[in-house]
C-alpha atoms as a PDB file:
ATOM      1  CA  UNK A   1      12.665  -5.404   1.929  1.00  0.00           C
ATOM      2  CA  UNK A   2      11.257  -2.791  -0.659  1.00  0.00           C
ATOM      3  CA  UNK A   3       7.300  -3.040  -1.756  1.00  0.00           C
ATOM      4  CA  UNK A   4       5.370  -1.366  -4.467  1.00  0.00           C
ATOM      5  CA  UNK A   5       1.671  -1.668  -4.000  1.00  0.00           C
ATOM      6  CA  UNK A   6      -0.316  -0.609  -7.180  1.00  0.00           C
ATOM      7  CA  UNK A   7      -3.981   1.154  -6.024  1.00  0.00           C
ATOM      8  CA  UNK A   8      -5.419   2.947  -2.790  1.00  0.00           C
ATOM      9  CA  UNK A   9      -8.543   0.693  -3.233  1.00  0.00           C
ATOM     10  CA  UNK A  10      -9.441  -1.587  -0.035  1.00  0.00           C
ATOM     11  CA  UNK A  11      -7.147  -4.270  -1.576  1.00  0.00           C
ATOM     12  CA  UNK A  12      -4.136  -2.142  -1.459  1.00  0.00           C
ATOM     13  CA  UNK A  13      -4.635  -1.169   1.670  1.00  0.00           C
ATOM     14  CA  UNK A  14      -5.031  -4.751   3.046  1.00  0.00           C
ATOM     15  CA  UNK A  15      -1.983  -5.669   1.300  1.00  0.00           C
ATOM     16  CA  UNK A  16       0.072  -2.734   3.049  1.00  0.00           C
ATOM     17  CA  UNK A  17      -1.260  -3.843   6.539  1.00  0.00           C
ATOM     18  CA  UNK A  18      -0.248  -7.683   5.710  1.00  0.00           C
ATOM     19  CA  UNK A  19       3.317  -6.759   4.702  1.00  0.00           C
ATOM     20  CA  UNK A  20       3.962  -4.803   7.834  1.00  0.00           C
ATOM     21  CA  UNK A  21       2.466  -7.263   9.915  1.00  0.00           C
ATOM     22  CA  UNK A  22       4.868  -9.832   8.185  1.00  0.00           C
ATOM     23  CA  UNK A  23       7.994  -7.041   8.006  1.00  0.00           C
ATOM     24  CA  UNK A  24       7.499  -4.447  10.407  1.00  0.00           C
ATOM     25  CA  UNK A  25      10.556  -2.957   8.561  1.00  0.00           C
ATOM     26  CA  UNK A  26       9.550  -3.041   5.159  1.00  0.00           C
ATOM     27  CA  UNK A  27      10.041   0.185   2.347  1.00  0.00           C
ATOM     28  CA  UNK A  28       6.569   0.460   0.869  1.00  0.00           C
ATOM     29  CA  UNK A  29       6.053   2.703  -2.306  1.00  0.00           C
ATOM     30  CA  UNK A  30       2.227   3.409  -2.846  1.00  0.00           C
ATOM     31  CA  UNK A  31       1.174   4.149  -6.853  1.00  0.00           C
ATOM     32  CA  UNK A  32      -2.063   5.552  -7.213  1.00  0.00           C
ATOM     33  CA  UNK A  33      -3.031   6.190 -11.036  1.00  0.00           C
ATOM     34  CA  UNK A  34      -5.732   9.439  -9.960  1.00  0.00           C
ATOM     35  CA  UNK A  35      -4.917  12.928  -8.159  1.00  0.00           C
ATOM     36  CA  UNK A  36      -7.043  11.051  -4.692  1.00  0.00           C
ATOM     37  CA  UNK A  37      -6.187   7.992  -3.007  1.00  0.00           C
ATOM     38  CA  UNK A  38      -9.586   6.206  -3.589  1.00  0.00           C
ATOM     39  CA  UNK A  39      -9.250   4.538   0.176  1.00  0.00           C
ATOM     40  CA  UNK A  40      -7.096   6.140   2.290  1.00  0.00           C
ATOM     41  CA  UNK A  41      -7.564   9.133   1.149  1.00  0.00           C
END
């Protein structure tokens, strides 16, 4: 399944980890509105 998580904070980062915990397959798009991931950077 395809994912688009909105923000690099802590909570999109959580929310990547839970999706490939629950779909180890999953297409994840990440959409950060600044030049630097604010988390993961």
């Amino acid at each position: 399944m395809k994912y688009a998580v909105v923000g690099t904070s802590h909570f999109g980062y959580e929310a990547v980890q839970t999706l490939l915990k629950q779909d180890p397959n999953a297409e994840i798009h990440l959409y950060e509105a600044g030049a630097e991931s604010s988390f993961m950077g």
